[in-house]
Protein backbone atom coordinates (compact mmCIF):
# COMPACT_ATOMS: atom_id res chain seq x y z
CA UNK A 1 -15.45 9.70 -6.35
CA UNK A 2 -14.76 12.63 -3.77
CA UNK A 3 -11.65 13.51 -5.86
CA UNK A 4 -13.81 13.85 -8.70
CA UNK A 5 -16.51 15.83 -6.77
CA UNK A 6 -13.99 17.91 -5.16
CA UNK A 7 -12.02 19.04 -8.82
CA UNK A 8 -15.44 19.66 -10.67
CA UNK A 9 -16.84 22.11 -7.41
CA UNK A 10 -13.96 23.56 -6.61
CA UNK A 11 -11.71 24.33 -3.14
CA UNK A 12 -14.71 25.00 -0.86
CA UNK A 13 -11.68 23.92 2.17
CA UNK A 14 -12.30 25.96 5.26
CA UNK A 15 -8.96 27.10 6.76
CA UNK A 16 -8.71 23.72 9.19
CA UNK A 17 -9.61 21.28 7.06
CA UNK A 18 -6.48 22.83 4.29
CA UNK A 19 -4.13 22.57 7.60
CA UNK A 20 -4.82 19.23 7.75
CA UNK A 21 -4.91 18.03 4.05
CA UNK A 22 -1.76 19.75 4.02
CA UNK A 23 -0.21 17.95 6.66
CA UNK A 24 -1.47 14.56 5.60
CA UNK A 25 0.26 15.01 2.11
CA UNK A 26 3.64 16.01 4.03
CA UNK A 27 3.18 13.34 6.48
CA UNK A 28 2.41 10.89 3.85
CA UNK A 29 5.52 11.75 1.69
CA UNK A 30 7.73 11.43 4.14
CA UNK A 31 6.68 8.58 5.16
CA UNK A 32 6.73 7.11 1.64
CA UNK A 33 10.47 8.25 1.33
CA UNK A 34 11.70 6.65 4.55
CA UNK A 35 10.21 3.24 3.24
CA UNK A 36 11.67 3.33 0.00
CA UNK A 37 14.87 4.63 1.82
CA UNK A 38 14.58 1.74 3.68
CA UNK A 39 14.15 -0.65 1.09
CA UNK A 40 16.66 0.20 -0.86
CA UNK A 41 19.30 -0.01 1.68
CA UNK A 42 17.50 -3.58 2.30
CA UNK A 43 17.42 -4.91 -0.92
CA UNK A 44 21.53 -3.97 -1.61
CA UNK A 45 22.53 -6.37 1.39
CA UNK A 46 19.89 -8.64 1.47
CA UNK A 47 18.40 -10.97 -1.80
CA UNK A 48 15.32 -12.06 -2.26
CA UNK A 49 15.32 -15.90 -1.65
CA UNK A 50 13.07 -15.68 1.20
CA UNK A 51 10.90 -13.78 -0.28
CA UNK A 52 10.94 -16.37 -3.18
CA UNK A 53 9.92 -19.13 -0.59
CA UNK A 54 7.44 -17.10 1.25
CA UNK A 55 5.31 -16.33 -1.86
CA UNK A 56 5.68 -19.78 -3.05
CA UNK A 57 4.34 -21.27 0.56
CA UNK A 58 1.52 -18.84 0.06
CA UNK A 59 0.45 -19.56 -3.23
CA UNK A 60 -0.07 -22.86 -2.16
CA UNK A 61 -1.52 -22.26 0.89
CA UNK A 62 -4.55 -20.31 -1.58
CA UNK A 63 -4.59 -23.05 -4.13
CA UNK A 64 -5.14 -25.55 -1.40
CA UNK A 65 -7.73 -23.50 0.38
CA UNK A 66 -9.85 -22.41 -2.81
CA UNK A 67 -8.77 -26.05 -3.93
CA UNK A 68 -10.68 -27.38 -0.91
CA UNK A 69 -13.94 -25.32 -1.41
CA UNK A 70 -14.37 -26.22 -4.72
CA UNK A 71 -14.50 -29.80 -3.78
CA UNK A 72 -16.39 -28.97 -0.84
CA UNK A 73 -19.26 -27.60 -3.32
């Protein structure tokens, strides 16, 4: 919603508040770029079978849970 506000009434930024929007969006990039950095490097010596395991345990984990309320109700 503020995106939209902020396109349709233009850059009313005081020079502070650009600093900082600027170095958010740097901050945020780089950031970004070091994790997929790092997970790529992961994923080429590493596979995915714990991953596998961990979502299965979790799924269950929720079906039982929700599972439970419903026959709780």
């Amino acid at each position: 919603m503020k995106v939209l506000k902020f396109t349709l009434h233009g850059n009313h930024l005081t020079g502070p508040e650009s600093f900082v929007l600027a170095v958010g969006v740097i901050v945020s990039f780089v950031v970004a770029y070091a994790a997929i950095k790092f997970l790529m490097r992961f994923i080429q010596y590493h596979d995915f079978k714990i991953f596998g395991w961990y979502r299965i345990a979790l799924g269950l984990i929720i079906f039982g849970y929700f599972g439970l309320q419903q026959l709780i109700k």
